[in-house]
N, C-alpha and C. Protein backbone atom coordinates (compact mmCIF):
# COMPACT_ATOMS: atom_id res chain seq x y z
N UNK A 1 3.61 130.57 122.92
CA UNK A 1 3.78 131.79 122.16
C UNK A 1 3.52 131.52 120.69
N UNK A 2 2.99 132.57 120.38
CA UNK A 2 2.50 132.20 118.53
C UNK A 2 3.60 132.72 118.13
N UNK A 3 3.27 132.13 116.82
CA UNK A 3 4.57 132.82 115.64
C UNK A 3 4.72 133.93 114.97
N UNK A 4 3.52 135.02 115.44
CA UNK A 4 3.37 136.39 114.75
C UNK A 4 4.20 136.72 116.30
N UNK A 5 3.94 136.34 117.79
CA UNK A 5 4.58 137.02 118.98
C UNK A 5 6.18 137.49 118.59
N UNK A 6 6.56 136.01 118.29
CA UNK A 6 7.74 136.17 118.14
C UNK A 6 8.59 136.41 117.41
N UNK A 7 8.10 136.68 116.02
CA UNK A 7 7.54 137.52 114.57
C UNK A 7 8.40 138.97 115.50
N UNK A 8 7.10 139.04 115.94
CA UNK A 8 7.16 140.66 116.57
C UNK A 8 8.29 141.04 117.43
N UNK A 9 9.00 140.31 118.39
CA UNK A 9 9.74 140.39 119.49
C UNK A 9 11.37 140.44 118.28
N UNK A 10 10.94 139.34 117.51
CA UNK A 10 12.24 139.30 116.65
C UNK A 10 12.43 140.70 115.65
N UNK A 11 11.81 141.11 115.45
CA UNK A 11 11.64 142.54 114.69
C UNK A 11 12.21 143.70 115.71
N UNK A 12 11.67 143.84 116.90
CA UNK A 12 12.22 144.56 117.58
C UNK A 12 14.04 144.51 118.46
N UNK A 13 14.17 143.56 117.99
CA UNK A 13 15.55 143.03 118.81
C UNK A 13 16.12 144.15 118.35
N UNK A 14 17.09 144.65 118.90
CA UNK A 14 18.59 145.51 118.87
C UNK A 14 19.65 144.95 119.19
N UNK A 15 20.34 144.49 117.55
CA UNK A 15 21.67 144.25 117.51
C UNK A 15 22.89 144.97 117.55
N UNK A 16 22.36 146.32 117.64
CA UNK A 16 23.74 147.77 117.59
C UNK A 16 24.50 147.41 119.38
N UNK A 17 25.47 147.56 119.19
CA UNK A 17 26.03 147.55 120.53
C UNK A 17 25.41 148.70 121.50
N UNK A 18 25.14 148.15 122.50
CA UNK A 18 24.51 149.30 123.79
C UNK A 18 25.63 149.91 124.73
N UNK A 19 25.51 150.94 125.08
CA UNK A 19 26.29 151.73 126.02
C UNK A 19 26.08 151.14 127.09
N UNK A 20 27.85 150.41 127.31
CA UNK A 20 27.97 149.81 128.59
C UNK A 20 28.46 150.38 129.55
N UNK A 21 27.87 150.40 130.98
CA UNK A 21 28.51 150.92 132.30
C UNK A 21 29.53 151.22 132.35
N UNK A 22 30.36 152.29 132.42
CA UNK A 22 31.59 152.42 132.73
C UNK A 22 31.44 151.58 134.55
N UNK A 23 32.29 151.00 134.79
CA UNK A 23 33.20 150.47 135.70
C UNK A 23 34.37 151.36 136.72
N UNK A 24 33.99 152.04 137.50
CA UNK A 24 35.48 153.30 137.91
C UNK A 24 36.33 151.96 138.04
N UNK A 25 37.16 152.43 137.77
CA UNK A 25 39.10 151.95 138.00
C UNK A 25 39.93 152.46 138.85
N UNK A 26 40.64 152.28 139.69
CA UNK A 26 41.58 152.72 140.63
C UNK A 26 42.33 153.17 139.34
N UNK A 27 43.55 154.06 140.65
CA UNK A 27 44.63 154.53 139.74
C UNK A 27 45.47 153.63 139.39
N UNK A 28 45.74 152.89 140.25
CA UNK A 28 46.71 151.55 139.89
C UNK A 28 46.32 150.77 138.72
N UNK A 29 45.05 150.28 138.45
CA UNK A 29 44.39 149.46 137.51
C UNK A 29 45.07 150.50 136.32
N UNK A 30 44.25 151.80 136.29
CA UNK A 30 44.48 152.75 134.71
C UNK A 30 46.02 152.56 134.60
N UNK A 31 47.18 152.48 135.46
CA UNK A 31 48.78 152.91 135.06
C UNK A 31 49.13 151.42 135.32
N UNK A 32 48.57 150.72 135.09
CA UNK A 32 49.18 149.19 134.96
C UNK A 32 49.63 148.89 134.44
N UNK A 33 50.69 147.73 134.12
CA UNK A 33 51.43 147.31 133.04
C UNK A 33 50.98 146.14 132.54
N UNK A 34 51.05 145.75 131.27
CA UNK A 34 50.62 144.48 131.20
C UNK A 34 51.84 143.86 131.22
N UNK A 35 51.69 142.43 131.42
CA UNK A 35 52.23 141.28 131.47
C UNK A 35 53.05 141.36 130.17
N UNK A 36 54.60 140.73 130.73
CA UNK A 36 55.04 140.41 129.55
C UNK A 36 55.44 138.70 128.96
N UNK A 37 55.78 138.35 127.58
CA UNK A 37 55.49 136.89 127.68
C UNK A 37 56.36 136.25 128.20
N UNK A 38 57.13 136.86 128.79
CA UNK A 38 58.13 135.91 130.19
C UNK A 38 57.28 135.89 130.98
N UNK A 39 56.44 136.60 131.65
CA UNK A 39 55.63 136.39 132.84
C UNK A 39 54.59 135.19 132.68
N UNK A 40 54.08 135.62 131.46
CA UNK A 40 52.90 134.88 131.30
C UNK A 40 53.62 133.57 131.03
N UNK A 41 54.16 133.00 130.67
CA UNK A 41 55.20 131.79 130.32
C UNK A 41 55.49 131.14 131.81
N UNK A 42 55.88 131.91 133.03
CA UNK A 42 56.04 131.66 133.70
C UNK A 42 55.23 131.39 135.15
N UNK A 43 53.81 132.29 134.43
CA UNK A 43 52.86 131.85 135.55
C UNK A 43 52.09 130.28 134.99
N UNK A 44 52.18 130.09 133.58
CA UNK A 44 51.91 128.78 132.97
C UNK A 44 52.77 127.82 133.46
N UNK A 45 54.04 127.90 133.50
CA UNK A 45 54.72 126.92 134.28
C UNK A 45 54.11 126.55 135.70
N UNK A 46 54.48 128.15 136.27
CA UNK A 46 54.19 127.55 137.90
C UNK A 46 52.63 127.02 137.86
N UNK A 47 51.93 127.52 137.07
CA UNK A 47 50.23 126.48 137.25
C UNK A 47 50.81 124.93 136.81
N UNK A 48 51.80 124.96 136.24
CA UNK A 48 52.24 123.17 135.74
C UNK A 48 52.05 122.68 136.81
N UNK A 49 53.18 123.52 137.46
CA UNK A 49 53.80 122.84 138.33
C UNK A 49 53.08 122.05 140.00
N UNK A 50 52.48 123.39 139.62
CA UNK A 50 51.60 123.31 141.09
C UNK A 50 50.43 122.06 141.06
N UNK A 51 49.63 121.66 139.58
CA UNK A 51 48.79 120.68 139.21
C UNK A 51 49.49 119.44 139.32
N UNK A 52 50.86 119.31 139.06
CA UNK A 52 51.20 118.53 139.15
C UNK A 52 51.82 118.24 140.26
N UNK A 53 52.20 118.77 141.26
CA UNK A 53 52.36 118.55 142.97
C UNK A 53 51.31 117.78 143.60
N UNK A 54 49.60 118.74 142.88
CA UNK A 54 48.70 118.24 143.77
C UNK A 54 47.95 116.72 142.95
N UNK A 55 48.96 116.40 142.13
CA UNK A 55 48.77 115.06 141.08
C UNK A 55 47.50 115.20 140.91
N UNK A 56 47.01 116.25 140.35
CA UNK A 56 46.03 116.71 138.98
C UNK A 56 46.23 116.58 137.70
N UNK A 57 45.48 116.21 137.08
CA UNK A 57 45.38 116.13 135.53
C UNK A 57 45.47 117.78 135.33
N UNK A 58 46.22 117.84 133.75
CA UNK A 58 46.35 119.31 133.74
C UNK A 58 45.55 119.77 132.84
N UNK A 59 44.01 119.58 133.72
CA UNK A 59 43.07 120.32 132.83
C UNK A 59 43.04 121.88 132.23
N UNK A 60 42.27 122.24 131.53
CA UNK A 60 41.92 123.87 131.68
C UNK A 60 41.53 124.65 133.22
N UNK A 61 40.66 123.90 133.56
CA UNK A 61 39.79 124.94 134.78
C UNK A 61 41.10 124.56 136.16
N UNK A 62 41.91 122.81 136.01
CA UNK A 62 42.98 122.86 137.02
C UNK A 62 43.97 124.10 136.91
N UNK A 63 44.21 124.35 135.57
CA UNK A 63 45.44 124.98 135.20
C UNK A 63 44.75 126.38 135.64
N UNK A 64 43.52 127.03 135.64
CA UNK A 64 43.27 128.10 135.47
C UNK A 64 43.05 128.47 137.02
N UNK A 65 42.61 127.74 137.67
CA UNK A 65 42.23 127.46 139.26
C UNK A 65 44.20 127.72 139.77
N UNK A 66 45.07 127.37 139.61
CA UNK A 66 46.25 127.24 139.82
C UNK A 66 47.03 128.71 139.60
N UNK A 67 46.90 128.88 138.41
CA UNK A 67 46.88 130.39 137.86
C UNK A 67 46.48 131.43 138.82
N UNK A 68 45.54 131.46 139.38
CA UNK A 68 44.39 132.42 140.29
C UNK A 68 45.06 132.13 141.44
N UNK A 69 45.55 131.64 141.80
CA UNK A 69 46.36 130.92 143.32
C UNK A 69 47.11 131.78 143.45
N UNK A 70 48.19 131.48 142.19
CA UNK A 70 49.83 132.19 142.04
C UNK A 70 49.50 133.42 142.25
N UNK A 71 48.61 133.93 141.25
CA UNK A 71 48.50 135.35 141.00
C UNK A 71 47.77 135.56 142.61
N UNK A 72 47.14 135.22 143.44
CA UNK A 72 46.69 135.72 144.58
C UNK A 72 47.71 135.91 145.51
N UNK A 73 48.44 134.66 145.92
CA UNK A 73 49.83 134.54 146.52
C UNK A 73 50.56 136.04 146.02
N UNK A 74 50.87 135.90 145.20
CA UNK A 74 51.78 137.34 144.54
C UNK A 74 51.21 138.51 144.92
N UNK A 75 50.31 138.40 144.57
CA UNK A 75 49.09 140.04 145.34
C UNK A 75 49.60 140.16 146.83
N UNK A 76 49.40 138.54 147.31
CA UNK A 76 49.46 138.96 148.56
C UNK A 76 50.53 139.76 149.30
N UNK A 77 51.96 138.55 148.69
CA UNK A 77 53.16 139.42 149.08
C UNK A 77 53.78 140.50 149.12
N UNK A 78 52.85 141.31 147.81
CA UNK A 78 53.38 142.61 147.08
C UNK A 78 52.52 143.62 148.28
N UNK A 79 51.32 143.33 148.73
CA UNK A 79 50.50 144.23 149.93
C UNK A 79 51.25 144.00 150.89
N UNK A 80 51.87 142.97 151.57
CA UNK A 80 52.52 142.80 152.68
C UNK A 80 53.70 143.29 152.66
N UNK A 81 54.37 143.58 151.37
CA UNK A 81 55.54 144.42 151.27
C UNK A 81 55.60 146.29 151.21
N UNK A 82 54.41 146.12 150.86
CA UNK A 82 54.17 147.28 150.57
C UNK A 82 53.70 147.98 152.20
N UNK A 83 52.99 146.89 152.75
CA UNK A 83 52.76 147.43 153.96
C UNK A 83 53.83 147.73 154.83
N UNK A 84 54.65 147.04 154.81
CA UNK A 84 56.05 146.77 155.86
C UNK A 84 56.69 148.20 155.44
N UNK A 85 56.85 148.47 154.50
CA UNK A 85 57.41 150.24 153.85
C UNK A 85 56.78 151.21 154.43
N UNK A 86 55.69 151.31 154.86
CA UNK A 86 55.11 152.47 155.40
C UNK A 86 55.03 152.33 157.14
């Protein structure tokens, strides 16, 4: 590529932010609560804890991989409870 191409390509770039996809959301997602810093404090622990059961170094991606666990586990129980109610 020559240097007038890219001259040219660089002239045309658009740095303004573009209209991104809305995403639909369940109703649950929109009336969600966020986390409070007891929770979050405490899903950091249990990722400790759990890295360190499976005598992992307590990397980022261990700790974050661990994190995604808990929080799945928890999903899970809360559907299975929720199911058992109806």
């Amino acid at each position: 590529m020559e240097e007038s191409t890219l001259t040219t390509a660089f002239v045309r770039l658009q740095l303004s932010p573009q209209q991104q996809q809305r995403v639909p959301r369940s109703a649950a997602t929109r009336s969600g609560v966020m986390p409070s810093w007891g929770q979050l404090k405490a899903l950091a622990e249990g990722a400790h804890s759990l890295v360190a059961a499976a005598h992992l170094p307590p990397s980022a991606p261990n700790l974050f991989v661990a994190m995604l666990s808990l929080l799945a586990a928890e999903s899970s129980s809360d559907n299975s409870a929720t199911r058992s109610q109806h």
